[in-house]
Protein backbone atom coordinates (compact mmCIF):
# COMPACT_ATOMS: atom_id res chain seq x y z
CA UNK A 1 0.00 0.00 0.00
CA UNK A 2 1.37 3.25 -0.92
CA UNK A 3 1.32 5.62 1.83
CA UNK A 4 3.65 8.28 -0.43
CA UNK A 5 0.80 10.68 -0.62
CA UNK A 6 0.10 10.66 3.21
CA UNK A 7 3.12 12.34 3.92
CA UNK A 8 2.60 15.06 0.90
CA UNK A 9 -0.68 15.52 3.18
CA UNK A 10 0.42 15.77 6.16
CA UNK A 11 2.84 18.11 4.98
CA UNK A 12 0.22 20.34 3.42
CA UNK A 13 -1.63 20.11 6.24
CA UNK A 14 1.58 21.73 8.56
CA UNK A 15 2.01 24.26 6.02
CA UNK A 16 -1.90 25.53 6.54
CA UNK A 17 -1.96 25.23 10.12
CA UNK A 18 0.97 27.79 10.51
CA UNK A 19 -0.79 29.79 7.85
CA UNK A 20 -3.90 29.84 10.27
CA UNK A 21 -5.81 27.64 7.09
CA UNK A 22 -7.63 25.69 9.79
CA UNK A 23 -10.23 24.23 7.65
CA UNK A 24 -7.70 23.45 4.37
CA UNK A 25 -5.50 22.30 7.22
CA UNK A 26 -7.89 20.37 8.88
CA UNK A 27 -8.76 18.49 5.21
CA UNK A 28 -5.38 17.44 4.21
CA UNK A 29 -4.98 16.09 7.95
CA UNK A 30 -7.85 13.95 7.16
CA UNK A 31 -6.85 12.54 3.74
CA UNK A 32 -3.58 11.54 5.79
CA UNK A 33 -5.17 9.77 8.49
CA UNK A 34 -7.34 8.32 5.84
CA UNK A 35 -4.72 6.78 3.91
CA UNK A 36 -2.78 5.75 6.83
CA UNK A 37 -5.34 4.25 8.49
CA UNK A 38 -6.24 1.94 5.62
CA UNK A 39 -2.47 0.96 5.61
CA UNK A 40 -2.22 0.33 9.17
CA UNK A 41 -5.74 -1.73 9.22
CA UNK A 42 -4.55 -4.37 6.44
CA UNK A 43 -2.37 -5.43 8.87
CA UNK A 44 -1.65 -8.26 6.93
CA UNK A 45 0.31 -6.45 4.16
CA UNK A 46 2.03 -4.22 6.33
CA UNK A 47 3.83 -7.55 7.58
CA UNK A 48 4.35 -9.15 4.11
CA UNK A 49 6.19 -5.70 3.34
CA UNK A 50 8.25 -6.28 6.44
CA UNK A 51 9.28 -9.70 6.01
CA UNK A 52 9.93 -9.14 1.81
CA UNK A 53 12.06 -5.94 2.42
CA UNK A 54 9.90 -3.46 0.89
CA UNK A 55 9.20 -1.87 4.17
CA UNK A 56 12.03 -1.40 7.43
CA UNK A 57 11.17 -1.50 10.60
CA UNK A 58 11.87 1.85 10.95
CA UNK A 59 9.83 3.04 8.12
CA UNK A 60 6.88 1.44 9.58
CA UNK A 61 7.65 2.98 13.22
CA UNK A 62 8.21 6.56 11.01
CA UNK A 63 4.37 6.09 9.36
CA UNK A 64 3.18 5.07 12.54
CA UNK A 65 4.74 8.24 14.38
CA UNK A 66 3.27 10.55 11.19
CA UNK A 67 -0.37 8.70 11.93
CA UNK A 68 -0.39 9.69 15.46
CA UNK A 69 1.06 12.95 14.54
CA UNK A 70 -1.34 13.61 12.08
CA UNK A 71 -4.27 12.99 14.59
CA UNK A 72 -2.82 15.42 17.29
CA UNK A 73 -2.35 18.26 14.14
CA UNK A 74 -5.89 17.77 13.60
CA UNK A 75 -6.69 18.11 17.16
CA UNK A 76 -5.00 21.31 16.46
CA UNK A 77 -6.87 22.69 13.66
CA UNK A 78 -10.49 21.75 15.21
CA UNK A 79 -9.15 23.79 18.28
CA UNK A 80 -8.05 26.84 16.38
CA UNK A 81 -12.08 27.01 15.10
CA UNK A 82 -14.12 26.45 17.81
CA UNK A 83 -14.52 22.37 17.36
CA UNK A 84 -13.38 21.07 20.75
CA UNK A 85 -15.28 18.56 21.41
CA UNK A 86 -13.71 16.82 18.31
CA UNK A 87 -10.41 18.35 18.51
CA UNK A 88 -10.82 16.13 21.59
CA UNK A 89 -11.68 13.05 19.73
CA UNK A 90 -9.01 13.31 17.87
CA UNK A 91 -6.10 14.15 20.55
CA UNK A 92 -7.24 10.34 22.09
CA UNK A 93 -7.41 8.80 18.49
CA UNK A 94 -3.43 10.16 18.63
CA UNK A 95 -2.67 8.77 21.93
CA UNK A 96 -4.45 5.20 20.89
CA UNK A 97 -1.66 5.32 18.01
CA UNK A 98 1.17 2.90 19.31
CA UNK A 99 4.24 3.12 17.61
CA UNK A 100 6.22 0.29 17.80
């Protein structure tokens, strides 16, 4: 699974949240967690890329890491316009991230 375009998100999403872009910020959060989260839940293929090389250890701990920080970013962004009960949601969606 290609998770390449999470990180171009995520990205994006840093660069709008320091530009005080909440919602646009906000969005590219979510297509992050989205894609990420469909890696992480085929769990599955994330160990077939393990064991056949095409994924390290530490590239899986780095995805992992940019899941969880993706979540708290959002947290973020819902805080910076008035959404705090889900900016709440989303800080314990971060925290229920383990990176291994």
């Amino acid at each position: 699974m290609d998770t390449t375009f999470a990180r171009a998100h995520a990205y994006l999403g840093a660069k709008y949240l320091a530009e005080k872009k909440y919602m646009r910020a906000a969005n590219e959060y979510d297509s992050a967690i989205t894609r990420l989260e469909r890696w992480r839940s085929n769990r599955q293929a994330v160990d077939i890329a393990v064991y056949s090389g095409m994924l390290t250890e530490n590239e899986k701990h780095d995805l992992l890491e940019l899941l969880r920080d993706s979540y708290y970013q959002m947290a973020d962004a819902y805080d910076a316009f008035g959404r705090k009960s889900d900016a709440v949601a989303y800080r314990a969606k971060g925290a229920a991230v383990e990176v291994e």
